[in-house]
N, C-alpha and C. Protein backbone atom coordinates (compact mmCIF):
# COMPACT_ATOMS: atom_id res chain seq x y z
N UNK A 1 -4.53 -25.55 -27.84
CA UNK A 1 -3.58 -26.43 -27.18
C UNK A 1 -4.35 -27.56 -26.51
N UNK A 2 -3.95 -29.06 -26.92
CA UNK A 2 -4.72 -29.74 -25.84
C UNK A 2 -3.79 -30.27 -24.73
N UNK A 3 -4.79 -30.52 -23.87
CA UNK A 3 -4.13 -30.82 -22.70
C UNK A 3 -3.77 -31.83 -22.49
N UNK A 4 -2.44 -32.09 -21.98
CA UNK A 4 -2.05 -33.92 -21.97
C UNK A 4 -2.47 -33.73 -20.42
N UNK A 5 -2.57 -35.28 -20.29
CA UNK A 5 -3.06 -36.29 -19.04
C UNK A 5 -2.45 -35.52 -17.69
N UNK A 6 -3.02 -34.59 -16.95
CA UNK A 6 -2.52 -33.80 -16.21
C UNK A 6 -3.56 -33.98 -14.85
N UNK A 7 -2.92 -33.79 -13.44
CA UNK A 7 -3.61 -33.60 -12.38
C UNK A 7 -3.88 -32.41 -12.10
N UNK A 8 -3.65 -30.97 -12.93
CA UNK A 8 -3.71 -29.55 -12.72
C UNK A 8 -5.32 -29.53 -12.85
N UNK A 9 -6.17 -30.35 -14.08
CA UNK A 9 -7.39 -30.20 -14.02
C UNK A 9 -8.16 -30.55 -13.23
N UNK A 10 -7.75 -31.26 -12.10
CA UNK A 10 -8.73 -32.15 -11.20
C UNK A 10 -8.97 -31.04 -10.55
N UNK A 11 -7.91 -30.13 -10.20
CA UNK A 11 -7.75 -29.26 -8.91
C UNK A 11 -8.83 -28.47 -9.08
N UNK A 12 -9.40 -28.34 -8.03
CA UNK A 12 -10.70 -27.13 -7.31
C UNK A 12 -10.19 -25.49 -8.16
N UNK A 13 -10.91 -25.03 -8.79
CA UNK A 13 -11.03 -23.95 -9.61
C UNK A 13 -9.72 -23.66 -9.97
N UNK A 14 -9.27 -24.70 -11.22
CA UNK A 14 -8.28 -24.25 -12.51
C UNK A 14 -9.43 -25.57 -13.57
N UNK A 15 -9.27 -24.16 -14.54
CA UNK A 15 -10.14 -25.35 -15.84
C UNK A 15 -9.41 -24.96 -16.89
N UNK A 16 -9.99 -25.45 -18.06
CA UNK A 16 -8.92 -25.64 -18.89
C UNK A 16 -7.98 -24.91 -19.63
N UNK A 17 -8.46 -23.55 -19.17
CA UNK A 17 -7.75 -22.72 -19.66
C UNK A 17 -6.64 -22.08 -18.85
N UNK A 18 -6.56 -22.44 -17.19
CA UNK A 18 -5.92 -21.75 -16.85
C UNK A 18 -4.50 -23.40 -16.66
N UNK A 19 -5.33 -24.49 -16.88
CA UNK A 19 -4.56 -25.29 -17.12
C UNK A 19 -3.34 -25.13 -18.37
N UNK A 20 -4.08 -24.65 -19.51
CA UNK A 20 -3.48 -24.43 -20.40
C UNK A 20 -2.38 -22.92 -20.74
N UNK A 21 -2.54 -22.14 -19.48
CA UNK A 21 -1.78 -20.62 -19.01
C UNK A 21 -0.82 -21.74 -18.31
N UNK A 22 -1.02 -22.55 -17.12
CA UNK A 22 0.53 -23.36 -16.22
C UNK A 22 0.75 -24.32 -17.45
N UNK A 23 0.73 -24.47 -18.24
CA UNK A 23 1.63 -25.49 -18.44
C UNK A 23 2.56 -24.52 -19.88
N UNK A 24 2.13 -23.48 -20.19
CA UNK A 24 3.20 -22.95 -20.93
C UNK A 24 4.00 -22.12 -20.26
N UNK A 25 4.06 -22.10 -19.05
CA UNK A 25 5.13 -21.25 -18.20
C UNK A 25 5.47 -22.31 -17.56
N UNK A 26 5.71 -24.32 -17.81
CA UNK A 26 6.24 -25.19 -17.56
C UNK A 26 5.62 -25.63 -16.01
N UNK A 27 4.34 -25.61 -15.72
CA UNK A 27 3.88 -26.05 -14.62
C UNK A 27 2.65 -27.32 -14.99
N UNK A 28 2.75 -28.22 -15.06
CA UNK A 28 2.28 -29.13 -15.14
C UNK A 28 1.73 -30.09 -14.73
N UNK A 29 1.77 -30.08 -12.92
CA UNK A 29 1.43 -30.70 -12.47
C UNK A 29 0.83 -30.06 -10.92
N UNK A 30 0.41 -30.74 -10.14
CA UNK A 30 -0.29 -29.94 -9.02
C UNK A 30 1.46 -29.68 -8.16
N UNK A 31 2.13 -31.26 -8.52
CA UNK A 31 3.21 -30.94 -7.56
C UNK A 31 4.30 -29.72 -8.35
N UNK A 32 4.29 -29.62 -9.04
CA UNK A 32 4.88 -28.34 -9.98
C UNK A 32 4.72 -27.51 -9.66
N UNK A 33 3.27 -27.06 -8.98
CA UNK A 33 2.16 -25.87 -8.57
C UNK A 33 2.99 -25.46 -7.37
N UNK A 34 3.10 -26.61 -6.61
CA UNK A 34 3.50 -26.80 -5.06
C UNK A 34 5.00 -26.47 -5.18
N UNK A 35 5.71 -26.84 -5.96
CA UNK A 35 7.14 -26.65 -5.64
C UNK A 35 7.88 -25.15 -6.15
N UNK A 36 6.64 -24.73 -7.38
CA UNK A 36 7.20 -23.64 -7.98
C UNK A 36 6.61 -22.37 -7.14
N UNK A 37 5.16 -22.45 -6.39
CA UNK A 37 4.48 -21.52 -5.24
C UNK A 37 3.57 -21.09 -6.33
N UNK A 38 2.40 -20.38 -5.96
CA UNK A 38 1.61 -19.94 -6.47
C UNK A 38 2.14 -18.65 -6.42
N UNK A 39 2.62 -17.80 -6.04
CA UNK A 39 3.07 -16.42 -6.05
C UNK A 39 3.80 -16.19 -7.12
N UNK A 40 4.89 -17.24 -7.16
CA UNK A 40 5.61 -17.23 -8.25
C UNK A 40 5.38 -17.86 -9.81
N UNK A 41 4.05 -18.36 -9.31
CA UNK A 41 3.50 -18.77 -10.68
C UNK A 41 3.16 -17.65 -11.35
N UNK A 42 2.28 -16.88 -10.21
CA UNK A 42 1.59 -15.42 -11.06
C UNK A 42 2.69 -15.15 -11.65
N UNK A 43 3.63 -14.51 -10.89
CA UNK A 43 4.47 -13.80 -11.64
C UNK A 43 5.16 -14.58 -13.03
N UNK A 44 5.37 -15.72 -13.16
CA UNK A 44 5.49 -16.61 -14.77
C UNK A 44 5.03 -16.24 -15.23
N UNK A 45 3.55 -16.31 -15.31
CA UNK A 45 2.05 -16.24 -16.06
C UNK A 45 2.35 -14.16 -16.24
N UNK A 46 2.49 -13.80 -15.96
CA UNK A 46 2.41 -12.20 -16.14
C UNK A 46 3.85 -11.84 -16.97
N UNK A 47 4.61 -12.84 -16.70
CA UNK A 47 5.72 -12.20 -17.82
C UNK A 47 5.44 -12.80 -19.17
N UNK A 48 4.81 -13.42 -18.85
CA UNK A 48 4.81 -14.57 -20.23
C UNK A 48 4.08 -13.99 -21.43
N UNK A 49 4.17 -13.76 -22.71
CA UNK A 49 3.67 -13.28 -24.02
C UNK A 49 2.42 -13.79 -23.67
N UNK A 50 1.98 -12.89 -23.74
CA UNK A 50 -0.10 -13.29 -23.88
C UNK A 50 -1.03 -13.32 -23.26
N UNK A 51 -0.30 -13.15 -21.93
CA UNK A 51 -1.30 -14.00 -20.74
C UNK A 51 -1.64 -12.77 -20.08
N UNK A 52 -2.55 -12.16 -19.65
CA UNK A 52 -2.44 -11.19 -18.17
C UNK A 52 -3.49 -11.94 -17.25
N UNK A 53 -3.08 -12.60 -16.53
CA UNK A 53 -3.25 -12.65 -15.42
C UNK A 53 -3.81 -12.01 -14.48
N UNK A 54 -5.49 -12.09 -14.19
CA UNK A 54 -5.67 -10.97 -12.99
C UNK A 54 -5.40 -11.80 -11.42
N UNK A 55 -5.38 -10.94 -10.77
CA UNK A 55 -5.37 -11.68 -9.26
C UNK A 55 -5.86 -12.63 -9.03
N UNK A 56 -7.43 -12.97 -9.50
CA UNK A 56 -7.92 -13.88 -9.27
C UNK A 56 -7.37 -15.20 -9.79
N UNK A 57 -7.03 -15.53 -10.58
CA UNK A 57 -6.12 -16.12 -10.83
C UNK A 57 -4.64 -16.91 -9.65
N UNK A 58 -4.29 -15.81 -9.14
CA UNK A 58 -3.38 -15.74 -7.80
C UNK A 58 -4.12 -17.03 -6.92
N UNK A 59 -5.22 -16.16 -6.69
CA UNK A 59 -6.37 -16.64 -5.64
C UNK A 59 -6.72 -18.58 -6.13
N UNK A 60 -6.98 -18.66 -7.39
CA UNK A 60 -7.39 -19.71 -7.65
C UNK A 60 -6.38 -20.77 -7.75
N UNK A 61 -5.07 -20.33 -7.91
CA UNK A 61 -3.86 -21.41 -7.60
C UNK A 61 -3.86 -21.71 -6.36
N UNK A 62 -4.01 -20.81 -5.23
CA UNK A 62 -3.87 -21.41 -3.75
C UNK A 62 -4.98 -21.58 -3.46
N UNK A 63 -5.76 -21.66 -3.81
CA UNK A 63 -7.47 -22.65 -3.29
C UNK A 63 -7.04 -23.50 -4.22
N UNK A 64 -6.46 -24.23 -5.43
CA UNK A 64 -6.56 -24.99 -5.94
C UNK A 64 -5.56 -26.44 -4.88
N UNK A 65 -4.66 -25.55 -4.42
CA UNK A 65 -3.24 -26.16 -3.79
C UNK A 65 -3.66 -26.60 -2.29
N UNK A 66 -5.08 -25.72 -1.74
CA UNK A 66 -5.65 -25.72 -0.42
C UNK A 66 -7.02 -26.42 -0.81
N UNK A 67 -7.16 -26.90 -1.99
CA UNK A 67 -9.05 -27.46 -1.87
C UNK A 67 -10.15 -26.47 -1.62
N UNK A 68 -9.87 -25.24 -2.09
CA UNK A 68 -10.75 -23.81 -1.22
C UNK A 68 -11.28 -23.33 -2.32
N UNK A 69 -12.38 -22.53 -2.31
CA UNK A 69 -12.67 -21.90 -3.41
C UNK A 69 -12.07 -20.72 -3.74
N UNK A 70 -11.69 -20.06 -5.07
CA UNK A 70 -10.76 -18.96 -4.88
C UNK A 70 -11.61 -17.73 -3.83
N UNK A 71 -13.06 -17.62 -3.98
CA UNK A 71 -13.22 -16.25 -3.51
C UNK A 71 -13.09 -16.55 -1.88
N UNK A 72 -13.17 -17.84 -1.59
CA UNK A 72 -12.56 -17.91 0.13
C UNK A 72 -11.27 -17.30 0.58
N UNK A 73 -10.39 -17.43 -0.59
CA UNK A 73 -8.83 -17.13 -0.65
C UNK A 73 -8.66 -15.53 -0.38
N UNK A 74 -9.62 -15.26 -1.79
CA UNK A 74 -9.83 -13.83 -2.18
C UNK A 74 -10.27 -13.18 -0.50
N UNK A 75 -11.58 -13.14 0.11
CA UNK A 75 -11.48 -12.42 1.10
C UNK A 75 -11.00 -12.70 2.60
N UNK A 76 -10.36 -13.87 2.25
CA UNK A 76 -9.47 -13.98 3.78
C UNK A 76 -8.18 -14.20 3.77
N UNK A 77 -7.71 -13.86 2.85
CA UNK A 77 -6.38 -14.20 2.53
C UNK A 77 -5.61 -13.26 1.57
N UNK A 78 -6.46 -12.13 1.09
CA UNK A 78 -5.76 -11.00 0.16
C UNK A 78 -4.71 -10.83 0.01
N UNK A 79 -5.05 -9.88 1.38
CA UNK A 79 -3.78 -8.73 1.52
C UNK A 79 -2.79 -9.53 2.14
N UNK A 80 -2.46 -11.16 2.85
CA UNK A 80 -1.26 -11.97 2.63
C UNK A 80 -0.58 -11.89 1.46
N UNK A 81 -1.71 -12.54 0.63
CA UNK A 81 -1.10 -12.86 -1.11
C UNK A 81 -0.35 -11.87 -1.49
N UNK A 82 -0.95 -10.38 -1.51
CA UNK A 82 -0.91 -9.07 -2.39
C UNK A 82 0.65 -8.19 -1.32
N UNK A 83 0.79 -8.54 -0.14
CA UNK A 83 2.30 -8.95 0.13
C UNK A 83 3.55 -9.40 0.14
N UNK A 84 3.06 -11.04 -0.04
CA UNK A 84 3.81 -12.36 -0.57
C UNK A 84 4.21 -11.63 -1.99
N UNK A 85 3.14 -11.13 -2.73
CA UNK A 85 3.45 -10.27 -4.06
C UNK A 85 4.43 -9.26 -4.14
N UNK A 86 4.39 -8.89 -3.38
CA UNK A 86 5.41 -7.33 -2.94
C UNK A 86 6.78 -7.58 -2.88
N UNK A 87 6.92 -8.49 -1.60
CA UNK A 87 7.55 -9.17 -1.43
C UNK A 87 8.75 -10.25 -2.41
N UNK A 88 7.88 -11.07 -3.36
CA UNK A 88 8.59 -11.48 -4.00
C UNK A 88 8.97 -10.85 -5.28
N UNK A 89 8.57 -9.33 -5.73
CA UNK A 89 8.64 -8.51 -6.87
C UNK A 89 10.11 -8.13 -6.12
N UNK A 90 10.18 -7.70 -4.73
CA UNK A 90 11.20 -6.75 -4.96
C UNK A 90 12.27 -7.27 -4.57
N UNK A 91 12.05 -9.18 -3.75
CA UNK A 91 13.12 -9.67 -3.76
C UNK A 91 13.95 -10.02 -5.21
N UNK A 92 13.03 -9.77 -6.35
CA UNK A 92 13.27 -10.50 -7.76
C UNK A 92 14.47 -9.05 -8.37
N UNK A 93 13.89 -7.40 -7.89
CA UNK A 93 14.37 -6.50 -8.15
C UNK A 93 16.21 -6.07 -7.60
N UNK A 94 16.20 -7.45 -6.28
CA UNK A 94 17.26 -7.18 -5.77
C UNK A 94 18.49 -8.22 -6.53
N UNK A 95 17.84 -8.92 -6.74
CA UNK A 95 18.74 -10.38 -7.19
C UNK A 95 19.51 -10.02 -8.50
N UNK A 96 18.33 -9.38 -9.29
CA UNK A 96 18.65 -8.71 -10.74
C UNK A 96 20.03 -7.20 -10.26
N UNK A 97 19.18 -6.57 -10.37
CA UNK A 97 20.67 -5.45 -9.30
C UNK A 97 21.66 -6.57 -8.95
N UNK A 98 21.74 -7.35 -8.39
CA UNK A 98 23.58 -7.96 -7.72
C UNK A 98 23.51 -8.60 -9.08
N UNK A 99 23.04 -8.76 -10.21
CA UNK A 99 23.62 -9.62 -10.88
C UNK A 99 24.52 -9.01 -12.24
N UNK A 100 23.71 -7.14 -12.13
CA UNK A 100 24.26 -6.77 -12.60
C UNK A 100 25.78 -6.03 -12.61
């Protein structure tokens, strides 16, 4: 896949491949990054055919969104993320239930 003219690559640890993981789950831009959340990106990127996604990954969208390096993210900011994660799995588990 090549990459069209995108500001996702400038960003502090996403290269071209993980450029090329956001933009087939329709994230394309840093402000895309920003409006869609990095939490909820993972979770795109993990449903999506092909992709698994490890945490680090997680980590490297919000140092990308903060200018940080991911492993800064990674040990001071984990167990927020791996919450925010929890969090938005089981708000996703509730929405689905009322919809059924």
């Amino acid at each position: 896949m090549d990459i069209p003219n995108t500001d996702l690559i400038r960003l502090k640890g996403l290269g071209k491949k993980s450029v090329e993981c956001l933009q087939s789950v329709g994230i394309f831009t840093r402000e895309d990054l920003m409006n869609v959340g990095p939490v909820a990106a993972f979770n795109r990127l993990k449903a999506a055919p092909g992709i698994s996604p490890s945490l680090n990954f997680l980590y490297a969208m919000v140092g990308a969104l903060e200018n940080r390096h991911w492993l800064d993210i990674a040990q001071n900011e984990r167990t927020q993320l791996l919450n925010q994660l929890d969090g938005y799995n089981e708000l996703m588990k509730i929405m689905v239930s009322e919809e059924s």
